[in-house]
Protein backbone atom coordinates (compact mmCIF):
# COMPACT_ATOMS: atom_id res chain seq x y z
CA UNK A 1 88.10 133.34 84.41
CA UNK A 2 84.25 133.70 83.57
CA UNK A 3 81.75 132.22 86.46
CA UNK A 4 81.00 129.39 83.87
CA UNK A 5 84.42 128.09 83.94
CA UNK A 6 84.82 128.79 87.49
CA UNK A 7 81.94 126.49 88.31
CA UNK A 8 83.02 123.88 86.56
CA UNK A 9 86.33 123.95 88.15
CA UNK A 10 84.59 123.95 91.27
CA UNK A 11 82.50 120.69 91.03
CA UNK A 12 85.70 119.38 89.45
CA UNK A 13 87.46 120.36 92.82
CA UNK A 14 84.70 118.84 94.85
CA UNK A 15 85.01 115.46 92.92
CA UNK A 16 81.08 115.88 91.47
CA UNK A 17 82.76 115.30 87.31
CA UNK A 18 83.22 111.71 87.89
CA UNK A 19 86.85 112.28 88.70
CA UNK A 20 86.54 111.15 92.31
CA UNK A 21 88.95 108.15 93.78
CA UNK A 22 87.86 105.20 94.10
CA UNK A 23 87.39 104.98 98.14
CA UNK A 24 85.82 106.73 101.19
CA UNK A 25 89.39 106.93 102.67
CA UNK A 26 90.66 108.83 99.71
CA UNK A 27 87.50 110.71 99.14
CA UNK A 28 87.35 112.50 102.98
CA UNK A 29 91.43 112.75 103.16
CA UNK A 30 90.88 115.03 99.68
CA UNK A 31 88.45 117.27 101.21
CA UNK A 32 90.20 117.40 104.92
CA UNK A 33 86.26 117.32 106.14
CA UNK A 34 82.86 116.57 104.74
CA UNK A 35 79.82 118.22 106.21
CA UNK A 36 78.27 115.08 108.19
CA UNK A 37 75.82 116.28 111.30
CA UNK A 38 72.94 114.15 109.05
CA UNK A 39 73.96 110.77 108.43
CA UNK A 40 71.51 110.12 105.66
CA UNK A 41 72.76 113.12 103.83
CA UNK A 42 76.48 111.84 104.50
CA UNK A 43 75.97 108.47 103.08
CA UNK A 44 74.92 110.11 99.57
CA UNK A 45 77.27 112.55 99.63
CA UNK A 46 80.07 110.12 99.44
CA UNK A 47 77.52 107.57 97.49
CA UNK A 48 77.09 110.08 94.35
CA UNK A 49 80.90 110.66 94.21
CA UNK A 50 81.17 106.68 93.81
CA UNK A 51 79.12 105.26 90.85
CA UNK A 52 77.98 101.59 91.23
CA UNK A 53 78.63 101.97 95.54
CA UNK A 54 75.67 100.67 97.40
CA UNK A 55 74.83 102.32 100.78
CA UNK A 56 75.80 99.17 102.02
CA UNK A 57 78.93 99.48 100.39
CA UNK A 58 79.82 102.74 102.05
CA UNK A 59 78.83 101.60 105.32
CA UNK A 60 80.98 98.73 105.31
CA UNK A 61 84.07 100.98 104.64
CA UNK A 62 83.12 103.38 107.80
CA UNK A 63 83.73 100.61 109.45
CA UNK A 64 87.20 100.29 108.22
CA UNK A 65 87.99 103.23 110.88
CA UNK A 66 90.30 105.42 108.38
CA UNK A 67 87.36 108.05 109.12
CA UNK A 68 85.66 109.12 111.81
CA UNK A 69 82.84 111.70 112.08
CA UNK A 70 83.48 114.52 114.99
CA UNK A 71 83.45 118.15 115.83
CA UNK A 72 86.43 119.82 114.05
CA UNK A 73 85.25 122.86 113.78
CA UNK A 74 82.32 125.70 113.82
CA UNK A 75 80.92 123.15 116.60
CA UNK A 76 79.37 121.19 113.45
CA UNK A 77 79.47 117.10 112.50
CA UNK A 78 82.11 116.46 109.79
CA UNK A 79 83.67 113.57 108.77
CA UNK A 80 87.27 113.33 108.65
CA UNK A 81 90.07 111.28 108.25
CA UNK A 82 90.56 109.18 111.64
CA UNK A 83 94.39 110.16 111.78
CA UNK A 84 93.76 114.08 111.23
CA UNK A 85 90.86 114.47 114.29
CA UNK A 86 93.35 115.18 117.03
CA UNK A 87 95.08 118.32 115.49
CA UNK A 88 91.70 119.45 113.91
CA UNK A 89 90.05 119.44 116.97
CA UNK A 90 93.43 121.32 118.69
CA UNK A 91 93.30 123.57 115.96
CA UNK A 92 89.56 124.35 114.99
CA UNK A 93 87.68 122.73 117.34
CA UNK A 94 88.87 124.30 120.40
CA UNK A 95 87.48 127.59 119.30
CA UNK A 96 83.86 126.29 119.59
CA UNK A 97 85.10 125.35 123.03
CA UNK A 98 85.44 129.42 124.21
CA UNK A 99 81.52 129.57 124.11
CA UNK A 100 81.15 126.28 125.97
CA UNK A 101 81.22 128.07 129.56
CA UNK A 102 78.10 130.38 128.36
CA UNK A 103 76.39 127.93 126.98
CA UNK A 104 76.24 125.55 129.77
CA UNK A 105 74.77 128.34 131.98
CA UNK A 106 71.84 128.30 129.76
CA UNK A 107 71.13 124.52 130.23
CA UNK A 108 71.92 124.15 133.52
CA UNK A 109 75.23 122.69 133.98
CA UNK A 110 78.57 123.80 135.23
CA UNK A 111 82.39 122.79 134.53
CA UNK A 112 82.96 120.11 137.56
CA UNK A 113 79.98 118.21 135.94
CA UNK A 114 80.75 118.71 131.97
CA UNK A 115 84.06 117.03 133.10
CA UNK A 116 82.67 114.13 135.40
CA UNK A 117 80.66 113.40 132.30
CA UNK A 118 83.91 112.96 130.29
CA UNK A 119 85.38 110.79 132.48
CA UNK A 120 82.33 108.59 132.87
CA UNK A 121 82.04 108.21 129.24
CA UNK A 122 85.88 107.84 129.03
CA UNK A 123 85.80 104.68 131.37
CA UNK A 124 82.36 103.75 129.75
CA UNK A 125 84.32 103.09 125.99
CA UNK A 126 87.39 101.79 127.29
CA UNK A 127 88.50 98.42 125.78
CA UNK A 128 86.92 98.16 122.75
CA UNK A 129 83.18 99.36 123.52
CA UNK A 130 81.11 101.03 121.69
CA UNK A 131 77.47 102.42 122.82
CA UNK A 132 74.80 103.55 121.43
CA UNK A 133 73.59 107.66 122.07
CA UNK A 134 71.00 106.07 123.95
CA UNK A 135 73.74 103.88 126.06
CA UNK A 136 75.49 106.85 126.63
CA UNK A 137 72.85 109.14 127.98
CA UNK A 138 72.13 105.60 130.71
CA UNK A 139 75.64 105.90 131.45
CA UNK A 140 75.52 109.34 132.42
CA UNK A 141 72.34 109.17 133.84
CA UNK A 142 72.94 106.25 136.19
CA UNK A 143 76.57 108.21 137.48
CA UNK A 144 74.19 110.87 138.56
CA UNK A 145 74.22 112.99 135.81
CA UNK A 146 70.91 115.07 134.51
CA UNK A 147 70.57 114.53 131.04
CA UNK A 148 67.14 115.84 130.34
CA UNK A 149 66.60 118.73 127.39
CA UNK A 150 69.68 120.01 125.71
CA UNK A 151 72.29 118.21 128.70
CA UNK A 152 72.64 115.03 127.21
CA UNK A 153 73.92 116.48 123.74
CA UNK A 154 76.03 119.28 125.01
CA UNK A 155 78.06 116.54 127.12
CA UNK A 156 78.29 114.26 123.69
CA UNK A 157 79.39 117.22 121.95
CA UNK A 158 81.70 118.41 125.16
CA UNK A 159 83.38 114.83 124.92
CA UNK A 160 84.26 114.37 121.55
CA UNK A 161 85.41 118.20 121.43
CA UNK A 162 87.81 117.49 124.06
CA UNK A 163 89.30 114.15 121.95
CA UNK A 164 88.15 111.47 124.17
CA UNK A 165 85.05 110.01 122.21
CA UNK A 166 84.29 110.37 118.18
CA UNK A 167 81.31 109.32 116.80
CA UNK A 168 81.48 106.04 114.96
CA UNK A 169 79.05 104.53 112.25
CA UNK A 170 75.08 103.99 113.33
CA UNK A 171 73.69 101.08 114.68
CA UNK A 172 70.41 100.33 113.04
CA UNK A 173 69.07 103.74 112.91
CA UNK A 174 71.12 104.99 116.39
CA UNK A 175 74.41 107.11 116.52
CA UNK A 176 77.31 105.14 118.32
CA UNK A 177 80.32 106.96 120.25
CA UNK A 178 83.67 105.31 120.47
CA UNK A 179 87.25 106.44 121.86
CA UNK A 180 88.86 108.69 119.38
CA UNK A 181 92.16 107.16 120.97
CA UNK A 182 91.22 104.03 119.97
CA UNK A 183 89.81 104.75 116.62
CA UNK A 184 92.36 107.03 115.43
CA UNK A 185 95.36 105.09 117.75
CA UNK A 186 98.22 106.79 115.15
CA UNK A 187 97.34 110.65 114.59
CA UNK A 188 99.26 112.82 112.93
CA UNK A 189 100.80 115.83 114.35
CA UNK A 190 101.78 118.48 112.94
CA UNK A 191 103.19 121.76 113.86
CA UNK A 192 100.94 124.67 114.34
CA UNK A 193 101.62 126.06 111.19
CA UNK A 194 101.78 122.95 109.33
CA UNK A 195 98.36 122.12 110.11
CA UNK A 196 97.10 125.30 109.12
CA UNK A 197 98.60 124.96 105.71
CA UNK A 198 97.42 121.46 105.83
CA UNK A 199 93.75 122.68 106.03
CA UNK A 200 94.35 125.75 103.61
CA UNK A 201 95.71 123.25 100.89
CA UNK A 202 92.62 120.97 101.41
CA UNK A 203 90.16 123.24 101.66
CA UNK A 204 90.91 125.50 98.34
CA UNK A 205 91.55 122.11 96.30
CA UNK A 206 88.50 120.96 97.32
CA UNK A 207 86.55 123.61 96.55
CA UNK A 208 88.40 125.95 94.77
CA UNK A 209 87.80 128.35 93.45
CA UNK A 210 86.90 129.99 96.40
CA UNK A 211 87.45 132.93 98.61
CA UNK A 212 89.32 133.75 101.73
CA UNK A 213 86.36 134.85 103.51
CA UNK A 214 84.51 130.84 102.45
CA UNK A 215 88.18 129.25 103.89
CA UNK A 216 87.29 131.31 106.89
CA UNK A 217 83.77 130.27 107.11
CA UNK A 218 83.93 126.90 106.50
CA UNK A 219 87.07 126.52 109.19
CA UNK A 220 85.60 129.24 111.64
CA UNK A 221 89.35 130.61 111.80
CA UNK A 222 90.47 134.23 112.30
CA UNK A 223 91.33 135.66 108.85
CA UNK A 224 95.41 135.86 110.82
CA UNK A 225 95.24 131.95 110.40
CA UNK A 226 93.43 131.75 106.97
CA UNK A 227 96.00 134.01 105.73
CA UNK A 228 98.95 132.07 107.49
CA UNK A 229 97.63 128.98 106.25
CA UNK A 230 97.10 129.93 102.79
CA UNK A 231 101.24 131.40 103.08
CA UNK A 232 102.19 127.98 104.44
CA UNK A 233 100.32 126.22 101.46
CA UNK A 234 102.51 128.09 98.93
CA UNK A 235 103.03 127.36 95.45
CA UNK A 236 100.34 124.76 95.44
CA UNK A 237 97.89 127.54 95.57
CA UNK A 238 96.86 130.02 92.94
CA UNK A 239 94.98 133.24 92.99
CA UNK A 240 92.66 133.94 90.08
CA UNK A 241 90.12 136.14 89.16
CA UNK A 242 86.56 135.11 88.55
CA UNK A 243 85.05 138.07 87.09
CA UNK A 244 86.41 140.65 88.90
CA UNK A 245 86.43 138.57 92.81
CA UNK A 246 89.95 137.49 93.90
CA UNK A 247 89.44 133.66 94.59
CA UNK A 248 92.42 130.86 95.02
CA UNK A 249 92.40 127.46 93.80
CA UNK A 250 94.72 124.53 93.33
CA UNK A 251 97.22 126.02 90.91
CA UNK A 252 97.49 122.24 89.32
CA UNK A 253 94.21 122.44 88.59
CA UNK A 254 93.66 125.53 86.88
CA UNK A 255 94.92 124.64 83.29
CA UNK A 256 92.14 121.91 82.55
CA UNK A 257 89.05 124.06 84.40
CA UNK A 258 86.05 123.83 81.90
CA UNK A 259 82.22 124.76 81.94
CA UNK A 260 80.31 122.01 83.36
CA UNK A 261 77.13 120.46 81.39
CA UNK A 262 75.20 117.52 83.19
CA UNK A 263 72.99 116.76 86.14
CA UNK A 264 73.55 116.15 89.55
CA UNK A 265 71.41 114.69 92.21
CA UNK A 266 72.92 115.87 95.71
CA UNK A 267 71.67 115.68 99.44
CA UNK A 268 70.82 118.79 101.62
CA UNK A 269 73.96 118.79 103.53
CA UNK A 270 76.54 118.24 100.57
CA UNK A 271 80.05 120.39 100.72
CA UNK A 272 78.49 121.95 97.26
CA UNK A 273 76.49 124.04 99.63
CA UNK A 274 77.90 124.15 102.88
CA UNK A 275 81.19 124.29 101.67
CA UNK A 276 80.99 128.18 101.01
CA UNK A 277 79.93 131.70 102.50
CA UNK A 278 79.08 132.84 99.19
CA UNK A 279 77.41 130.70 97.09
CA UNK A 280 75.97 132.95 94.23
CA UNK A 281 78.03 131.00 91.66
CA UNK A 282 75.12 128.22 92.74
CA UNK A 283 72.09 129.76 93.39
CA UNK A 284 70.19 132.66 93.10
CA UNK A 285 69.10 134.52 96.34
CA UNK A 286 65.83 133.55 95.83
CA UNK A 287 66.84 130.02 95.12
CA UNK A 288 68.98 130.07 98.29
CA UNK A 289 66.04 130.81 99.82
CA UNK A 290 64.04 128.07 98.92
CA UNK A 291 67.02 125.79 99.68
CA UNK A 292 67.00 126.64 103.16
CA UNK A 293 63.54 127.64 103.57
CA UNK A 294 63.33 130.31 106.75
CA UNK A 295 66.95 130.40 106.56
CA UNK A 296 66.97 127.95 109.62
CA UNK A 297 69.91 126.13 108.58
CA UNK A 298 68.52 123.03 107.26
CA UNK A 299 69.36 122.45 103.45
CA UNK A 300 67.37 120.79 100.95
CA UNK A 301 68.24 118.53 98.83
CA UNK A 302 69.45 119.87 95.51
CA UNK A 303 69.01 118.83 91.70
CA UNK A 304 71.72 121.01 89.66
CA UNK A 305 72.05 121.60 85.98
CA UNK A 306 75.22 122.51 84.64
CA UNK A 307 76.19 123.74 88.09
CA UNK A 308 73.21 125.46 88.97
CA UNK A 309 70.62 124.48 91.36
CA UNK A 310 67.08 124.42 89.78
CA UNK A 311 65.08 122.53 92.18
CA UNK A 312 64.98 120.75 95.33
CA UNK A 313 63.82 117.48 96.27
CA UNK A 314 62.64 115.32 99.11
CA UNK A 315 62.42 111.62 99.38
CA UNK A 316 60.04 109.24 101.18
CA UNK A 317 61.29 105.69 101.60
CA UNK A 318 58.44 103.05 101.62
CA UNK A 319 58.37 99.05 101.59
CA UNK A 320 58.17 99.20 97.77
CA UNK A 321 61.32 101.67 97.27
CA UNK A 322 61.51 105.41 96.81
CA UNK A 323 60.06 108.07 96.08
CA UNK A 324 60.82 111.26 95.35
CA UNK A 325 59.25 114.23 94.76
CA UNK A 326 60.64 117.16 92.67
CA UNK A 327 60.04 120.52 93.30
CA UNK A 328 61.22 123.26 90.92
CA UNK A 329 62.72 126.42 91.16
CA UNK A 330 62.57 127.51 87.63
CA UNK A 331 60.40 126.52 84.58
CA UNK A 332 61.54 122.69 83.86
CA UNK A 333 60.72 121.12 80.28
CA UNK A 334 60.06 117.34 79.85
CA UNK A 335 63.28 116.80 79.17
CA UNK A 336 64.71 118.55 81.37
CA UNK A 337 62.10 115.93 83.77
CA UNK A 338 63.53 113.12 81.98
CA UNK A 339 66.95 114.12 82.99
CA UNK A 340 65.81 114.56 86.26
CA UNK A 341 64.76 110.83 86.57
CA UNK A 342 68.08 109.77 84.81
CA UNK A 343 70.28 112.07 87.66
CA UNK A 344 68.04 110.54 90.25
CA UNK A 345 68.46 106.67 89.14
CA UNK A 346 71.65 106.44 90.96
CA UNK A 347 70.23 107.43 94.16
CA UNK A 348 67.63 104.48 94.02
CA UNK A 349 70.24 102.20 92.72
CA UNK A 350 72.42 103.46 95.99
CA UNK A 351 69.54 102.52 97.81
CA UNK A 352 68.91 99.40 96.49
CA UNK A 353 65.59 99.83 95.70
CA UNK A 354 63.28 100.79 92.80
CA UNK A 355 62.42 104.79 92.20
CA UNK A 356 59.31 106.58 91.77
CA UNK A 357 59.87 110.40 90.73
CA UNK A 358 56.69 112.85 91.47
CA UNK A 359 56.25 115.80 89.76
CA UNK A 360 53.91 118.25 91.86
């Protein structure tokens, strides 16, 4: 398979070819997680892979609690399916949980506390409640708890990675923390080795094709696991090469992959990015640079013709609607600009309000 082809299969995998379903349930449970630490960039990543959904739309099915955004794995915000958190977090979570000890050295803490913290926040959300980040840092901080610099997160983080609180939809503008017990109060659970084929078969059909070293850096398993998983998957997997690298992808998929022609207006923190270790089929490594500008880990938002990024953009959102500006990464014609508007209009639609594009 050429890299054209394999591109197109790709944003076919990740549900960017209008073939998504028609819900946020359906949307995350295909993926098995969806890159989530900025909520802004979540909402539009689930927005552009449901035409005509308003942000209020999406919202109001977060609410539904057949998701959940936590910690699975690499120590990172996804959002996953409410009923899959326990085992991810017992089978990719826990690893972030090795460097835990270190890192509370560093800021100041120690294990007796960490766990105190848990408890508090365990009897804080019990029977229904939910509270804000800034209701949960005045719990701690009124059971004697310091929550000052990098504290107060590492004992959010600390209590969803052990499964007592998930992170539920904002209020207003503020992050809100629940009971993953309560929110998720049927979880599946499989075996071991189930789940790892579980997490094999969702990763490479949702963004396959792909290699075993992305699988491994997008789950932060050993390569022992990825390799176990991808065995457990079986037959629903396929190897295939994409110009001379061994990838796998859903073998049900492979007979209608196609070159991909079109535009695509996607946030910084989409699975098209962060989904991969490699992601020359994307971007150049000057692009990538620009992307991720310093290579500190924050993404820019992407514009991406025929598969390909060729610019970024930022939005600012004022009384009057949005605007956004454009900034290239490549020489763009005016129709190429036109197109640009056209990819973004769904964004402002999303929104709700009217869009303004600015071309620097």
């Amino acid at each position: 398979m050429d890299s054209r082809t394999a591109l197109g299969l790709r944003l076919s995998s990740l549900l960017l070819r209008g073939n998504a379903p028609a819900s946020v349930g359906e949307i995350v449970s295909w993926f098995g997680a969806m890159q989530s630490q900025d909520a802004n960039s979540m909402l539009w990543s689930l927005g552009a892979r449901l035409p005509g959904w308003t942000m209020s739309d999406v919202n109001d099915a977060l609410e539904k609690r057949t998701v959940l955004r936590t910690w699975p794995m690499r120590g990172t915000v996804h959002l996953v399916p409410a009923a899959d958190a326990h085992w991810m977090l017992e089978l990719m979570g826990v690893r972030a949980l090795a460097g835990a000890e270190k890192r509370r050295a560093t800021i100041g803490l120690d294990a007796a506390t960490a766990d105190r913290a848990v408890a508090l926040l365990g009897d804080a959300l019990a029977g229904g409640r939910r509270l804000t980040r800034s209701e949960c840092m005045a719990t701690l901080a009124s059971g004697g708890i310091e929550v000052s610099g990098q504290r107060g997160y590492h004992l959010l983080w600390y209590a969803s990675q052990q499964g007592v609180t998930a992170i539920a939809p904002h209020v207003g503008k503020e992050q809100t923390f629940v009971l993953l017990d309560e929110w998720a109060p049927a979880p599946s659970r499989p075996s071991r080795a189930e789940a790892l084929g579980l997490i094999a078969l969702r990763y490479f059909r949702s963004h396959g094709p792909a290699t075993r070293k992305d699988f491994a850096g997008w789950t932060g398993l050993t390569m022992a696991d990825c390799k176990t998983g991808i065995a457990v998957a079986g037959d629903a997997l396929a190897a295939v090469d994409v110009d001379g690298v061994e990838m796998i992808a859903s073998a049900a998929a492979l007979g209608s992959a196609s070159p991909f022609r079109g535009w695509l207006a996607l946030p910084g923190f989409d699975e098209y990015m962060l989904g991969y270790k490699d992601r020359s089929l994307m971007a150049s490594p000057a692009e990538l640079a620009a992307i991720v500008p310093g290579g500190n880990g924050v993404f820019q938002s992407t514009l991406v013709r025929d598969g390909r990024v060729v610019a970024t953009w930022k939005r600012v959102l004022g009384s009057k609607g949005v605007t956004v500006t454009v900034l290239p990464l490549t020489s763009l014609s005016e129709r190429d600009h036109r197109a640009i508007e056209k990819a973004l209009t769904p964004f402002a639609d999303f929104l709700g309000v009217p869009l303004t594009v600015k071309n620097p």
